[in-house]
C-alpha atoms as a PDB file:
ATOM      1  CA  UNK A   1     167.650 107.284 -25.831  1.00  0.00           C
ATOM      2  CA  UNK A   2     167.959 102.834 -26.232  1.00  0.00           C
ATOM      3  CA  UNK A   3     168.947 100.990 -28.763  1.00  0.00           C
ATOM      4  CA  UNK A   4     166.503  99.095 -30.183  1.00  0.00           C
ATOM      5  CA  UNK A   5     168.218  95.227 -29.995  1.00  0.00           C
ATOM      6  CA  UNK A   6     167.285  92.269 -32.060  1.00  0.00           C
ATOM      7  CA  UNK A   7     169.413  88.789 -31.567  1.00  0.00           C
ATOM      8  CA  UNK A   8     167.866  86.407 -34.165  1.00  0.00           C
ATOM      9  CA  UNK A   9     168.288  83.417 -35.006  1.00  0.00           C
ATOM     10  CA  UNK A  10     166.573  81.257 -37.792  1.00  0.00           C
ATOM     11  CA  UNK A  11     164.724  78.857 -34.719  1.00  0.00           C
ATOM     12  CA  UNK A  12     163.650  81.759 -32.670  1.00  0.00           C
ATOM     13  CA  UNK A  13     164.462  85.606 -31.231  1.00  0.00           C
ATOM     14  CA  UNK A  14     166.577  85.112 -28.482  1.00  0.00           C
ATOM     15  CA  UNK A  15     166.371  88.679 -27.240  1.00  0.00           C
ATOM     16  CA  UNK A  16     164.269  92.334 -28.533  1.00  0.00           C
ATOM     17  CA  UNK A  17     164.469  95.129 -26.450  1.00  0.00           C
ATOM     18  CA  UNK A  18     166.067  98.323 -25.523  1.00  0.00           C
ATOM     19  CA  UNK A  19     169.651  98.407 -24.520  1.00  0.00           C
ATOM     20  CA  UNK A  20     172.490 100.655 -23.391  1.00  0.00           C
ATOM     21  CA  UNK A  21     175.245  98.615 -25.296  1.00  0.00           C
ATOM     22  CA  UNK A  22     175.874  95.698 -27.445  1.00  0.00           C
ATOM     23  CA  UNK A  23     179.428  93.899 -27.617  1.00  0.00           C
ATOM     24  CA  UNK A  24     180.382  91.792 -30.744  1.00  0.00           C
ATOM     25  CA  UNK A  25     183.099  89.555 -32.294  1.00  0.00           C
ATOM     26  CA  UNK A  26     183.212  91.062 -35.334  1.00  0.00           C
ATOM     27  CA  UNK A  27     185.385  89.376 -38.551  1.00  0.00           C
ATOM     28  CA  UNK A  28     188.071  92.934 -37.261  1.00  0.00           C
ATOM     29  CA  UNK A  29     187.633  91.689 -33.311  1.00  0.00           C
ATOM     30  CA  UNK A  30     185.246  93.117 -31.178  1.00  0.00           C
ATOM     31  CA  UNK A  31     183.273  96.374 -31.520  1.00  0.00           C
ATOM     32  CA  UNK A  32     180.925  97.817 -29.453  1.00  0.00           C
ATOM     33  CA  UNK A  33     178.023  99.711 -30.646  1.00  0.00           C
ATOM     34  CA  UNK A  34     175.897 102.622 -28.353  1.00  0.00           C
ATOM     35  CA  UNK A  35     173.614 105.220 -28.871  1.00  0.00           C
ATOM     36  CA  UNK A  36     174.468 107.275 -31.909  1.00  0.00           C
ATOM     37  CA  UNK A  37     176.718 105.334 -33.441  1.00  0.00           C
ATOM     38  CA  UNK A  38     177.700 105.497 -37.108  1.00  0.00           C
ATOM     39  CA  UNK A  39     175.951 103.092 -39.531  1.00  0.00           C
ATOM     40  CA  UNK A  40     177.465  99.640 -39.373  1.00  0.00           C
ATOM     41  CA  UNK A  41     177.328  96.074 -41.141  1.00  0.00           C
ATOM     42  CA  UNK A  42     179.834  93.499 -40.511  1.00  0.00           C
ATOM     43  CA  UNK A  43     179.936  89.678 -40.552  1.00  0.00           C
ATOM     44  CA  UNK A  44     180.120  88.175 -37.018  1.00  0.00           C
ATOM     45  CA  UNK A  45     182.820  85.815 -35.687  1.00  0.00           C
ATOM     46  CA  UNK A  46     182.396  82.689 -33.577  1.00  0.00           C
ATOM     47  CA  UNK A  47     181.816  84.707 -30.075  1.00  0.00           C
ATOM     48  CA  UNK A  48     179.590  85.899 -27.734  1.00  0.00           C
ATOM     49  CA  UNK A  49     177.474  88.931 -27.909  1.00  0.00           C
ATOM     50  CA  UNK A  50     177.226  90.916 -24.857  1.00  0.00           C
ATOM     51  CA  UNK A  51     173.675  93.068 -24.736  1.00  0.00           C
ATOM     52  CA  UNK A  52     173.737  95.539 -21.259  1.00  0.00           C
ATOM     53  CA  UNK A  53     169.798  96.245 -20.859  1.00  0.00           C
ATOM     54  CA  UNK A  54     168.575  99.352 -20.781  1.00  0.00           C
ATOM     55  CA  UNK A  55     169.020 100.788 -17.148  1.00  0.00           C
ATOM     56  CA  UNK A  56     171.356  98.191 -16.043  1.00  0.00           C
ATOM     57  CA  UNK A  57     169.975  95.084 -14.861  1.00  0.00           C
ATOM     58  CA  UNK A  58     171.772  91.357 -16.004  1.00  0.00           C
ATOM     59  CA  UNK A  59     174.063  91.280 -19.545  1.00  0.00           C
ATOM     60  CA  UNK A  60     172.484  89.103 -21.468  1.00  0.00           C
ATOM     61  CA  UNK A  61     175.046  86.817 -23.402  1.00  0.00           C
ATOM     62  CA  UNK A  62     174.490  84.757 -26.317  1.00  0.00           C
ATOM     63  CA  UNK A  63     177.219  82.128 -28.223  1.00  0.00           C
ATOM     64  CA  UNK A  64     176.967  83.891 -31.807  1.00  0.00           C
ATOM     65  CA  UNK A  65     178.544  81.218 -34.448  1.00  0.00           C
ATOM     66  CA  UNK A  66     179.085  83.840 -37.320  1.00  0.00           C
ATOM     67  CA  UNK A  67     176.246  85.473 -38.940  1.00  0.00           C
ATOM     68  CA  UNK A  68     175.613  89.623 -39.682  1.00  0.00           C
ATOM     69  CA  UNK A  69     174.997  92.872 -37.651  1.00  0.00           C
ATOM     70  CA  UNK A  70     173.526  95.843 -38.470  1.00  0.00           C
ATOM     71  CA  UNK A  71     173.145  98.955 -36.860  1.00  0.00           C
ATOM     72  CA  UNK A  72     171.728 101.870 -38.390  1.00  0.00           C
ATOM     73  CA  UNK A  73     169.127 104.820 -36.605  1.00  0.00           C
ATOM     74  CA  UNK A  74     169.987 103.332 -32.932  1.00  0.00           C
ATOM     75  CA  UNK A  75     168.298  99.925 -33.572  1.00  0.00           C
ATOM     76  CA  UNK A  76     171.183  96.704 -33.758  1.00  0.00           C
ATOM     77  CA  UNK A  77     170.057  93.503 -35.866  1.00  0.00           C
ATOM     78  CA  UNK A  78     172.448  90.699 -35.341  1.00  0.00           C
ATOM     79  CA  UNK A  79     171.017  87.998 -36.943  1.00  0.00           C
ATOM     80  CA  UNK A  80     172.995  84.197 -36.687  1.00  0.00           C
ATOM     81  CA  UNK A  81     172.595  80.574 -38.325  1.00  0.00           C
ATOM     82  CA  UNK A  82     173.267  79.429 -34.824  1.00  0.00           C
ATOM     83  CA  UNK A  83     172.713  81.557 -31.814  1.00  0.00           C
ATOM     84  CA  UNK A  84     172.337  80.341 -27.641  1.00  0.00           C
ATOM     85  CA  UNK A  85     171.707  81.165 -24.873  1.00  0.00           C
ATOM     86  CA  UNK A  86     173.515  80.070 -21.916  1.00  0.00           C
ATOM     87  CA  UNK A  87     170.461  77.801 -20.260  1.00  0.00           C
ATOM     88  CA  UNK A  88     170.361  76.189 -24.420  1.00  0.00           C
ATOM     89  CA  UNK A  89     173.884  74.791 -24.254  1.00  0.00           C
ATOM     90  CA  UNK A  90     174.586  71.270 -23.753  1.00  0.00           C
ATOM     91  CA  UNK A  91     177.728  71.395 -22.017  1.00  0.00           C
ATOM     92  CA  UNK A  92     178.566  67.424 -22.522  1.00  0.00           C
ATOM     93  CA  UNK A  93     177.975  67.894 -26.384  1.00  0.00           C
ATOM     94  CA  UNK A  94     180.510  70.799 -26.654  1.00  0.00           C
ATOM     95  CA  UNK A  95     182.931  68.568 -24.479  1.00  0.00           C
ATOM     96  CA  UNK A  96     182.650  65.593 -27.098  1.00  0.00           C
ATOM     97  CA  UNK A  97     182.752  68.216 -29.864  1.00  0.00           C
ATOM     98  CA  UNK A  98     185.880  69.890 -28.322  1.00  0.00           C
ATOM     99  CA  UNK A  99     187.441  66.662 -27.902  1.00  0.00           C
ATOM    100  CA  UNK A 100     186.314  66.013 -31.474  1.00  0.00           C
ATOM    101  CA  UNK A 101     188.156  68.689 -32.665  1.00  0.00           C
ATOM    102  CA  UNK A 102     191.284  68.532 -30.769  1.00  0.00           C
ATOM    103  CA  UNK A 103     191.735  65.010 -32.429  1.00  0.00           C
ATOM    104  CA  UNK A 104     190.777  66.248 -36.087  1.00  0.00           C
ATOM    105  CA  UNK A 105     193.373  69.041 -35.429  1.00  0.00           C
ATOM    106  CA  UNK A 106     196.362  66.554 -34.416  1.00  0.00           C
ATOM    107  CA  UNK A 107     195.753  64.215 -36.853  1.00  0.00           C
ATOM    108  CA  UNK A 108     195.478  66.933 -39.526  1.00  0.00           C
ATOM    109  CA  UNK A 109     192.185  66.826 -40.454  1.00  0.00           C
ATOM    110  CA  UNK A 110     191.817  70.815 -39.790  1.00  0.00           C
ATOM    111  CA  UNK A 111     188.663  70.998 -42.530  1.00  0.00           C
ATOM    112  CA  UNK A 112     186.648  73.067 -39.881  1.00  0.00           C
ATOM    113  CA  UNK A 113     188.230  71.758 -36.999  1.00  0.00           C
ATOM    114  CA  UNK A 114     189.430  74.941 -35.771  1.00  0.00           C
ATOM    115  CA  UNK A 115     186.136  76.546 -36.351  1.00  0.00           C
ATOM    116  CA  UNK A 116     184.278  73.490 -34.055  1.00  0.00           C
ATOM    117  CA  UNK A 117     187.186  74.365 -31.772  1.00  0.00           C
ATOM    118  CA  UNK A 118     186.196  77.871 -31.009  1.00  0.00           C
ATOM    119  CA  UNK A 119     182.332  77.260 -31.457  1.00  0.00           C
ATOM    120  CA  UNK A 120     182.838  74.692 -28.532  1.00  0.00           C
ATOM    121  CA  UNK A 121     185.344  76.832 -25.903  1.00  0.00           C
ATOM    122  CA  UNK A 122     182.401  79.727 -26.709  1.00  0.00           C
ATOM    123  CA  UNK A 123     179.724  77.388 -25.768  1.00  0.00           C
ATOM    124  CA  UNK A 124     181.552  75.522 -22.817  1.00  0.00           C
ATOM    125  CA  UNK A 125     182.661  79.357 -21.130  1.00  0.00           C
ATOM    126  CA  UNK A 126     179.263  80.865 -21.622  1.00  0.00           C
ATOM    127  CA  UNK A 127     177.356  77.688 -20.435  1.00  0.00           C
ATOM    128  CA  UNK A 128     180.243  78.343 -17.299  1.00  0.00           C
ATOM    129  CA  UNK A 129     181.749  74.574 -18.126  1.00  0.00           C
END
């Protein structure tokens, strides 16, 4: 037996189908979930989710910034303000927006700026920058 995945965001589903495993940054670090596992709901970190298809085939991996997951009866909902897949990421935007942050950071401005940090190393090493 799969588990039923959803990866949502509120533009679009960027992936439903069965899996054999999902991988997650939760708020504790990451957790994976498989068939049979205990009922779940956690908020999500700023990572990537990791979904191993249903008799093997390609991960699929996704930059998660925050957001919920669910997993209840073999079926995971992780559901995201902002979710992407590799081929959506604009690797010179998370460049500026790194160096963005890296200035905010040093000159003390840190409202966020750690946050737009790690939102833009997730993007630039899943988009293989």
């Amino acid at each position: 037996m799969a588990l039923q995945v959803e990866l949502v965001s509120p533009e679009r589903i960027l992936f439903s189908g069965e899996a054999e495993m999902v991988v997650c940054r939760t708020a504790g670090g990451e957790i994976a979930f498989l068939t049979g596992h205990a009922p779940f709901l956690g908020t999500l970190g700023i990572g990537v989710v990791r979904i191993h298809p249903e008799g093997g085939g390609e991960v699929v991996k996704a930059a998660v910034h925050e957001g919920f997951v669910e997993v209840k009866e073999n079926r995971v909902i992780v559901l995201s303000d902002v979710a992407e897949l590799p081929d959506q990421i604009d690797a010179d935007r998370a460049r500026r927006a790194l160096e963005d942050a890296e200035r905010r950071i040093r000159e003390g401005d840190d409202t966020d700026a750690e946050a737009q940090l790690r939102r833009a190393h997730v993007r630039l090493a899943l988009a293989g920058a």
